[in-house]
Protein backbone atom coordinates (compact mmCIF):
# COMPACT_ATOMS: atom_id res chain seq x y z
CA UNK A 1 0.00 0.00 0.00
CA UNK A 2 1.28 3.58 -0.75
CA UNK A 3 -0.33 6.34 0.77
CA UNK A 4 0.09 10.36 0.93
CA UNK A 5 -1.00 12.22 4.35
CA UNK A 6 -1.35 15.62 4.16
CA UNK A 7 -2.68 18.30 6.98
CA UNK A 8 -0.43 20.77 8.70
CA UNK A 9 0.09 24.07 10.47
CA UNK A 10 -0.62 23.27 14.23
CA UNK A 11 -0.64 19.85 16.34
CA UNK A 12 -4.00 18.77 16.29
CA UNK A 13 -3.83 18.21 12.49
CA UNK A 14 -0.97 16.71 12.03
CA UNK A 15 -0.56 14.16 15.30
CA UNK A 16 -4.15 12.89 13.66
CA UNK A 17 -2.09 11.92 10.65
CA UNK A 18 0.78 10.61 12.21
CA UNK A 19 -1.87 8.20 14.20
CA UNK A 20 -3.62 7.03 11.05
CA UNK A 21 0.08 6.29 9.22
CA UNK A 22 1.17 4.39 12.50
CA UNK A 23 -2.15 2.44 12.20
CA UNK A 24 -1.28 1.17 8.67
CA UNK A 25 2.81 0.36 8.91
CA UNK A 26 1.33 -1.21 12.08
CA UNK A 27 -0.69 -3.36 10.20
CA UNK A 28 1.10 -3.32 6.69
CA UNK A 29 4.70 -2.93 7.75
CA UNK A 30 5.46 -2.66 4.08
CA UNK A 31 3.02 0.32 3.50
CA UNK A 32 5.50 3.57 1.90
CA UNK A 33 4.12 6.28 3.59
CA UNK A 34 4.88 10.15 2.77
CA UNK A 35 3.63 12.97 4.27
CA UNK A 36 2.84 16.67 2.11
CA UNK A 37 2.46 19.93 4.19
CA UNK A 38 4.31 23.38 4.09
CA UNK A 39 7.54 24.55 5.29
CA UNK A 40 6.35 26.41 7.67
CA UNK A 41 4.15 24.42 9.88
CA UNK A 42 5.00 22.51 13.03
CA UNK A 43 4.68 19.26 10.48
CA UNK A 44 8.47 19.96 9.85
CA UNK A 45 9.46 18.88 13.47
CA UNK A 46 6.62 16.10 14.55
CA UNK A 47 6.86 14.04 10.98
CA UNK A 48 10.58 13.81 10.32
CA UNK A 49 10.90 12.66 14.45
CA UNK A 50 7.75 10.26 13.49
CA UNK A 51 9.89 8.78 10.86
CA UNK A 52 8.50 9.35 7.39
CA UNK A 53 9.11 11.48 4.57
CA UNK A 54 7.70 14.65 4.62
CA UNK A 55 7.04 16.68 1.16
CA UNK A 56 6.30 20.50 0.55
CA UNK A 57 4.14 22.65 -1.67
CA UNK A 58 3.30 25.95 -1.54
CA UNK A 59 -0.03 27.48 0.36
CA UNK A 60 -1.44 30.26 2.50
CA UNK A 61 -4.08 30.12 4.78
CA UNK A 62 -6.86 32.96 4.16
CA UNK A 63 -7.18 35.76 7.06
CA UNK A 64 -10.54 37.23 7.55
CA UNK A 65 -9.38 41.29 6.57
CA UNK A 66 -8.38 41.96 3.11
CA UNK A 67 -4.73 42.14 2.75
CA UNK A 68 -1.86 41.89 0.27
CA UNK A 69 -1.49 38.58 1.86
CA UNK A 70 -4.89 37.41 1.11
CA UNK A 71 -4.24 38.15 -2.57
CA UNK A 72 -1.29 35.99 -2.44
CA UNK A 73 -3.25 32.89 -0.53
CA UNK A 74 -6.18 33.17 -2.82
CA UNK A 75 -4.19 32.98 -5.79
CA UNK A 76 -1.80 29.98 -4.35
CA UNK A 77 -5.44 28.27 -3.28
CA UNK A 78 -6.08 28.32 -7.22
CA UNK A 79 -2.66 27.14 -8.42
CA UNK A 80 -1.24 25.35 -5.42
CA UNK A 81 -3.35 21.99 -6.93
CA UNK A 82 -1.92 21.75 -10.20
CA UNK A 83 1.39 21.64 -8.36
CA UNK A 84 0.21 19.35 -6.18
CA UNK A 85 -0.57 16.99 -8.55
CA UNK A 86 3.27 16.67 -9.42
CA UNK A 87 4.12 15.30 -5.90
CA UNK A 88 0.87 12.90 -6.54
CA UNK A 89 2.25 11.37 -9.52
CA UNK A 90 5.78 11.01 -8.30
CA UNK A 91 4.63 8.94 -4.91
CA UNK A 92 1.76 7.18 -6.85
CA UNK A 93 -0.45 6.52 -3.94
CA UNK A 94 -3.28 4.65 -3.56
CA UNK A 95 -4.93 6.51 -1.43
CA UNK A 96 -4.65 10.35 -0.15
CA UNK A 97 -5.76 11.20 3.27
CA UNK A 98 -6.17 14.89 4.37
CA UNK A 99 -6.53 15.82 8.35
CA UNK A 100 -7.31 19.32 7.94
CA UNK A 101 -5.67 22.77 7.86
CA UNK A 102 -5.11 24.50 4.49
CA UNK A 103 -2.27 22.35 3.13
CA UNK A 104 -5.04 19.75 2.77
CA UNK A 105 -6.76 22.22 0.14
CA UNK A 106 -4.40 21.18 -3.18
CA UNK A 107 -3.19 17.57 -2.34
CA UNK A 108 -6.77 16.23 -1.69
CA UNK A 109 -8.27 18.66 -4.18
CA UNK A 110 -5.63 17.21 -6.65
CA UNK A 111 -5.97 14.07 -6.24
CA UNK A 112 -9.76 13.78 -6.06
CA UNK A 113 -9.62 15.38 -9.95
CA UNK A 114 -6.66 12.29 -10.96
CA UNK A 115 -9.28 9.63 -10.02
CA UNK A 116 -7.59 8.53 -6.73
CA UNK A 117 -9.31 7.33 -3.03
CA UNK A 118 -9.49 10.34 -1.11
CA UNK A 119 -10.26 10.66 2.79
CA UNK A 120 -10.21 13.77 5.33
CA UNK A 121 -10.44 13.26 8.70
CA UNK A 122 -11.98 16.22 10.66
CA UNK A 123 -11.13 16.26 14.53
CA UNK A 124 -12.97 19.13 15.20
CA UNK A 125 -17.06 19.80 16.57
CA UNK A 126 -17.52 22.40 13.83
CA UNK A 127 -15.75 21.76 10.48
CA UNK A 128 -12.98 23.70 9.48
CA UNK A 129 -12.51 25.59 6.05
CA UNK A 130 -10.49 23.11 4.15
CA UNK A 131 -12.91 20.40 4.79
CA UNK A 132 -15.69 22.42 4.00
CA UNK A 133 -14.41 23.19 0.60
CA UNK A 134 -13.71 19.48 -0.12
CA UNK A 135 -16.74 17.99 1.28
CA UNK A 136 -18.18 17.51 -2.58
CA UNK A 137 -15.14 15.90 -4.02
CA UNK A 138 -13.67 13.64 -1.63
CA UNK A 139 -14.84 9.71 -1.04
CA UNK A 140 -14.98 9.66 2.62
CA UNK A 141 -15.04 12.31 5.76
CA UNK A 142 -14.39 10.97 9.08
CA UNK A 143 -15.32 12.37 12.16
CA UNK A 144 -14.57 12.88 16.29
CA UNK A 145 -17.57 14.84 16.95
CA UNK A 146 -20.96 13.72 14.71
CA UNK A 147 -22.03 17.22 15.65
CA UNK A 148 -19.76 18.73 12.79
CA UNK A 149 -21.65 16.49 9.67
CA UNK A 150 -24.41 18.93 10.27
CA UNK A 151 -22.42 21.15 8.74
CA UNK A 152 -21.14 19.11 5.44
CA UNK A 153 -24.47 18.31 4.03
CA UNK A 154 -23.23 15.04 2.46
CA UNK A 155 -24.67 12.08 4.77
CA UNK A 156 -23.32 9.59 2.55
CA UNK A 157 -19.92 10.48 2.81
CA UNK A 158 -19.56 11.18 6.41
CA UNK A 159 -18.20 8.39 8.66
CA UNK A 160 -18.09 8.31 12.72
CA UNK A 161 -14.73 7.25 14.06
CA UNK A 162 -14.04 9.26 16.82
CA UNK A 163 -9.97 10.73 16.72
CA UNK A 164 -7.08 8.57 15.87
CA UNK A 165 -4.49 8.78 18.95
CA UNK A 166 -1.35 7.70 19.26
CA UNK A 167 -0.16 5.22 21.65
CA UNK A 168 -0.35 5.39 25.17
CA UNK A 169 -3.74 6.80 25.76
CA UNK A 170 -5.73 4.05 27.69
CA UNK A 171 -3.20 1.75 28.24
CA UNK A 172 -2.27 2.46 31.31
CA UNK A 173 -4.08 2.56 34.24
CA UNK A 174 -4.59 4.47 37.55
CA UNK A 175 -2.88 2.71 40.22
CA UNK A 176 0.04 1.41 37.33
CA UNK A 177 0.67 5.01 36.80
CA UNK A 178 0.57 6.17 40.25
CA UNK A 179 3.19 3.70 41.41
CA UNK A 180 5.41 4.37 38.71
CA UNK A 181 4.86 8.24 39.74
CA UNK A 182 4.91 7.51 43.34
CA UNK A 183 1.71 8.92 44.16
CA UNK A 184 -0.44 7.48 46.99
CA UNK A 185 -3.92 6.04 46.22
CA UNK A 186 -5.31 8.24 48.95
CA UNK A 187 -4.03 11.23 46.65
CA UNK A 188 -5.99 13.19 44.69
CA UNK A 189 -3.66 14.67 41.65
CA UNK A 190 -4.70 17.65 39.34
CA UNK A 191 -2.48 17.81 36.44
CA UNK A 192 -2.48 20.83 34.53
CA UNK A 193 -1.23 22.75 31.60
CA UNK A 194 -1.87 25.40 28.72
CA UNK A 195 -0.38 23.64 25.82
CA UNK A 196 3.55 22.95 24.54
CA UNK A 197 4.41 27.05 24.44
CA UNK A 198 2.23 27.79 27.60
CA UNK A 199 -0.77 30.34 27.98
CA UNK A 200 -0.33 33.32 30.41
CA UNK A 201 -3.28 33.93 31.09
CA UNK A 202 -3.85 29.92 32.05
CA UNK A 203 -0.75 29.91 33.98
CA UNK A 204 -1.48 33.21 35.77
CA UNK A 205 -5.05 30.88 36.93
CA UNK A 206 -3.13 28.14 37.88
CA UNK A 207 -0.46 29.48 39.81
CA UNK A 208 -3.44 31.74 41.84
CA UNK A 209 -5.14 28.12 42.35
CA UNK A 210 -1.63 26.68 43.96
CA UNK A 211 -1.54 29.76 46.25
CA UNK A 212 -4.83 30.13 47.64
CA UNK A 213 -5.68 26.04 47.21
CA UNK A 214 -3.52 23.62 46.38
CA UNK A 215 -0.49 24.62 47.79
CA UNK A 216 0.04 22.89 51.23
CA UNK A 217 -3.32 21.15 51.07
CA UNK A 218 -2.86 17.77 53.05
CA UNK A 219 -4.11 15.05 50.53
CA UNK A 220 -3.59 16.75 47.26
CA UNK A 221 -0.76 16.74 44.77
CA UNK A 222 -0.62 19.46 41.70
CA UNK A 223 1.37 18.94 38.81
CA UNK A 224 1.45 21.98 36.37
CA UNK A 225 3.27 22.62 32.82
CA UNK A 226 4.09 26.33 32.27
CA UNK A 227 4.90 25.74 28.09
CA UNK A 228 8.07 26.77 26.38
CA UNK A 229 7.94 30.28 26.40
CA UNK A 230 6.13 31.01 29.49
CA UNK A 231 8.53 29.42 31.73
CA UNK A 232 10.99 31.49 33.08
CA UNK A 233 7.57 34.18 33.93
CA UNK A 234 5.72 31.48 35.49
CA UNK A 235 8.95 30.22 37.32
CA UNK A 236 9.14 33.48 38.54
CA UNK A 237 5.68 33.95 39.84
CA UNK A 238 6.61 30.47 41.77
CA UNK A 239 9.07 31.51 43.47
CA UNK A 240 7.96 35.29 44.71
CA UNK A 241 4.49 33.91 45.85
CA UNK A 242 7.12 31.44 47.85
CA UNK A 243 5.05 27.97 46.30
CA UNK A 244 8.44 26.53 45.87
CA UNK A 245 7.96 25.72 50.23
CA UNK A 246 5.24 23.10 48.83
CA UNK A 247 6.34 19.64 48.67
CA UNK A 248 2.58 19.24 47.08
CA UNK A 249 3.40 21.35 43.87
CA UNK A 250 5.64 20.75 41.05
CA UNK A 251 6.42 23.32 38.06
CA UNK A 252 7.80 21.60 34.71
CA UNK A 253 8.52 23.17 31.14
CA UNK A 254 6.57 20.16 29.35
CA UNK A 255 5.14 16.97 29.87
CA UNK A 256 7.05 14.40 28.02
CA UNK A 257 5.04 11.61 29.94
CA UNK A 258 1.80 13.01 29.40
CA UNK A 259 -0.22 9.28 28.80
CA UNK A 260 0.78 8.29 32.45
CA UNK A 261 0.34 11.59 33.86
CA UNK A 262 -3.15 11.45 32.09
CA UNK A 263 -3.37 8.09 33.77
CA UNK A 264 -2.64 9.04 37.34
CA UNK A 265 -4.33 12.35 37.30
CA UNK A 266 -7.78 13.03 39.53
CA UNK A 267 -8.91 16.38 37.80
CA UNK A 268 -7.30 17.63 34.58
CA UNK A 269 -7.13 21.44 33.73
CA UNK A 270 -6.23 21.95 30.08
CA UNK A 271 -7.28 23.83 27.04
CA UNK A 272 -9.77 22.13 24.62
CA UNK A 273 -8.41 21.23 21.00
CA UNK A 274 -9.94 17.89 19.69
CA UNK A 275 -6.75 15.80 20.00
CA UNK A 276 -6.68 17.02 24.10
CA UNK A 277 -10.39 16.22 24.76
CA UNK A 278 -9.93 12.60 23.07
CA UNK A 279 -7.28 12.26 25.13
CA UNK A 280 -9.34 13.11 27.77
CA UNK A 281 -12.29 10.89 26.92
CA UNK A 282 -10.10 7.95 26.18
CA UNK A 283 -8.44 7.83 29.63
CA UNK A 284 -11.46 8.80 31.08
CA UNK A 285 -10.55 11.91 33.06
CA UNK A 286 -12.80 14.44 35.29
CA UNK A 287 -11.79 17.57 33.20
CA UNK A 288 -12.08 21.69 33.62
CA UNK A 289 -11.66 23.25 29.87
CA UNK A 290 -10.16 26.58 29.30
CA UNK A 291 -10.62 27.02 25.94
CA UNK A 292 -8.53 28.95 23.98
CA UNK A 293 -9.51 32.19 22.52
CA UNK A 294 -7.19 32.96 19.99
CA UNK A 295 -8.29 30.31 18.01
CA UNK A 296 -9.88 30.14 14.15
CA UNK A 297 -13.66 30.16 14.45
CA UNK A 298 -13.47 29.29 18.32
CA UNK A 299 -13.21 26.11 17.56
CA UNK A 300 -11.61 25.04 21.08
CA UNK A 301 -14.88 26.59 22.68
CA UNK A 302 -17.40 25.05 20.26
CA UNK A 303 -15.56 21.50 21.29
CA UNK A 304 -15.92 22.13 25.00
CA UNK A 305 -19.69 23.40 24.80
CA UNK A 306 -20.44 19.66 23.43
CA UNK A 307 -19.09 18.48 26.62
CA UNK A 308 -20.31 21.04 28.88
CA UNK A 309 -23.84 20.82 27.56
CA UNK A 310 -23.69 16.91 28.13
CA UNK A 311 -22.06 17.73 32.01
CA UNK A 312 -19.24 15.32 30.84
CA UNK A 313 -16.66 18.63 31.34
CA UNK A 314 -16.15 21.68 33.48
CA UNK A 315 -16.23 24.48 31.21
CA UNK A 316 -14.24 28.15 31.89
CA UNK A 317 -13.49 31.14 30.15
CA UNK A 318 -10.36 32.94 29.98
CA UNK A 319 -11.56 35.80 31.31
CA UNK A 320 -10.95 38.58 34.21
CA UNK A 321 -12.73 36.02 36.43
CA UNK A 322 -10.60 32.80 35.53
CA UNK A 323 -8.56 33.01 39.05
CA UNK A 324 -11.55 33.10 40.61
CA UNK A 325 -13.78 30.56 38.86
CA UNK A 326 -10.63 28.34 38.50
CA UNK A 327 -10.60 28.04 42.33
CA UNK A 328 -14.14 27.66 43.02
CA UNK A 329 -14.22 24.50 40.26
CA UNK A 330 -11.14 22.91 41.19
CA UNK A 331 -12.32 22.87 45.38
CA UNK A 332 -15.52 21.46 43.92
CA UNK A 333 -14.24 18.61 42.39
CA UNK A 334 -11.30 17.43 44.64
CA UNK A 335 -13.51 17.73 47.62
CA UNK A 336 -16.56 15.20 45.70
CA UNK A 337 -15.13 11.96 44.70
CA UNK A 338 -18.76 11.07 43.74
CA UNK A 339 -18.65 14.25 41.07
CA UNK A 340 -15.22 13.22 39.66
CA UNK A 341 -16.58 9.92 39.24
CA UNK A 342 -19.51 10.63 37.50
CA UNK A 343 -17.68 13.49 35.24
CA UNK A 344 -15.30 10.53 34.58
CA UNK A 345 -18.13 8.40 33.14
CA UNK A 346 -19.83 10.69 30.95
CA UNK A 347 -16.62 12.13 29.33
CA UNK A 348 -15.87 7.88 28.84
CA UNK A 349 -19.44 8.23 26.33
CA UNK A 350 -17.25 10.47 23.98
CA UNK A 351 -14.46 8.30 23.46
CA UNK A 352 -14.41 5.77 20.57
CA UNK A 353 -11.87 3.20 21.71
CA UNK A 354 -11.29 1.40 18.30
CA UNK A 355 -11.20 5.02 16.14
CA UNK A 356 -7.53 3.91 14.57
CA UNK A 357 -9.25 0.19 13.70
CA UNK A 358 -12.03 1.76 12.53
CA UNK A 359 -10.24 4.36 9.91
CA UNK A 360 -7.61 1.69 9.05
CA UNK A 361 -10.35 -0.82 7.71
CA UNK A 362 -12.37 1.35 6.23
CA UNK A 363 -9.40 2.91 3.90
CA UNK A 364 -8.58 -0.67 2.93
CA UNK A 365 -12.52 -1.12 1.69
CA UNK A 366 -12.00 2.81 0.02
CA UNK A 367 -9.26 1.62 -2.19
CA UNK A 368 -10.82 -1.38 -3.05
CA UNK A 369 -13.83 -0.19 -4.37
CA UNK A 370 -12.36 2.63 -6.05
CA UNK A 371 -10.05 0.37 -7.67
């Protein structure tokens, strides 16, 4: 089997695609997979350290206020396919599979027009603009959330899978974890973080919650991620508000463990991309969403609204009351075991444990009936 993955630009599109091409050298170890995005997306550092090719062609994503730099995307969004369809012939694939963001715009556009099996996977509760756009040409659209088909208007076509992950997620469990971690059973552990480069405003939150709550609390252990560039301001903060006299709080750059930190955690804070909240509902963790703001079409809010609405999620707003509210949720939920556990449950109902089977077998039936 050959196959070309394309979707780039931030995380949750392209560890989607890495997850689908482990799935099928997993179960094909022969399979040649390549990967197409731009040279500018954080696809340059997570596919060549996944270990497959990575390819390049040339697009812009649109902004919302007329610019110079619209004119420039707009015309690459016309020509950018053409090119692509060099890059299609050279790897021959048998099947293209897009995961969203704009480089998915040419290669699955492309190859749709040459004939060949094409697939988009989109993570997200409300569709983004690239699948939108391809909706009427491709064979097959996968989905984490069945609330975005509403929005695609081709029944026929749309697929629910839930998100690929990678390994890790829900295969470890609680009391594994928390030995490995040394963490006491009796604990309860809130894990949190605002994503690889940090969030201030999140941090600022969290760092009020270790001062006025968690710091010192008998009982209670609170592990916190500050992101890349945050950390030497956060680190700061830690040490004038004197948290560093905690044995019960630990500050970190990044979690490089996250799957058993998932594992072993009690309540979650985090922000609320699709990849996080599968992550979430595949390990089965009491969660309080922060969604980020600065995000296309709020798409981190409209994710955690599906969960709020269903009381599987705690649901904040970064706003001048996030210290505040932050507080308030967190003493809710480590002081009512009962809540946690039924928070626990309900996030559980969004999780589709067999998502990578699921994709992988249906691709295989894709390429044989197109062929």
């Amino acid at each position: 089997m050959r196959v070309l993955m394309t979707g780039g630009g931030t995380g949750g599109h392209v560890n989607p695609a890495i997850a689908i091409a482990d799935t099928i050298r997993e179960n094909i170890p022969g399979a040649a997979i390549a990967f197409v995005g731009t040279n500018k997306g954080i696809e340059n550092k997570l596919v060549p350290e996944a270990g497959y090719p990575l390819l390049h062609v040339n697009v812009m994503g649109l902004r919302r206020s007329l610019s110079l730099k619209n004119i420039k995307a707009a015309y690459l969004a016309l020509t950018s396919p053409a090119k692509a369809k060099r890059i299609i012939r050279q790897w021959n694939p048998d099947i293209v599979i897009g995961t969203g963001g704009y480089v998915s715009w040419p290669v699955v556009k492309a190859a749709a027009g040459m004939g060949i099996p094409t697939a988009l996977h989109e993570s997200n509760a409300v569709p983004g603009m690239a699948v939108k756009m391809l909706a009427g040409v491709v064979d097959r659209i996968y989905l984490n959330f069945m609330e975005a088909g509403a929005e695609l208007h081709c029944p026929e076509k749309l697929l629910h899978v839930g998100c690929p992950l990678r390994k890790g997620f829900a295969g470890i469990s609680r009391e594994r974890a928390r030995k490995e971690l040394d963490i006491p059973e009796d604990t309860v552990y809130v894990l949190s973080y605002g994503g690889s480069l940090g969030a201030e405003k999140v941090n600022a939150a969290v760092l009020d919650l270790m001062e006025h709550y968690t710091g010192g609390r008998e009982g209670v252990f609170h592990y916190h991620a500050t992101g890349s560039i945050e950390k030497e301001i956060a680190a700061g903060w830690f040490r004038e508000r004197k948290l560093d006299r905690f044995q019960n709080l630990q500050l970190t750059e990044y979690i490089y463990d996250m799957p058993r930190r998932m594992a072993a955690a009690d309540v979650v804070i985090c922000r609320a991309g699709a990849m996080t909240i599968s992550e979430l509902a595949a390990a089965g963790k009491c969660a309080v969403l922060i969604p980020s703001p600065n995000v296309t079409n709020n798409q981190q809010y409209k994710n955690a609204r599906v969960l709020a609405d269903k009381d599987a999620a705690a649901l904040l707003s970064e706003d001048a009351q996030l210290g505040t509210a932050l507080r308030d949720t967190v003493a809710q939920l480590v002081e009512n075991g009962n809540l946690r556990r039924q928070r626990e449950e309900k996030i559980r109902g969004f999780a589709v444990p067999d998502a990578n089977k699921r994709i992988f077998l249906d691709i295989q039936r894709l390429i044989r009936e197109k062929k």
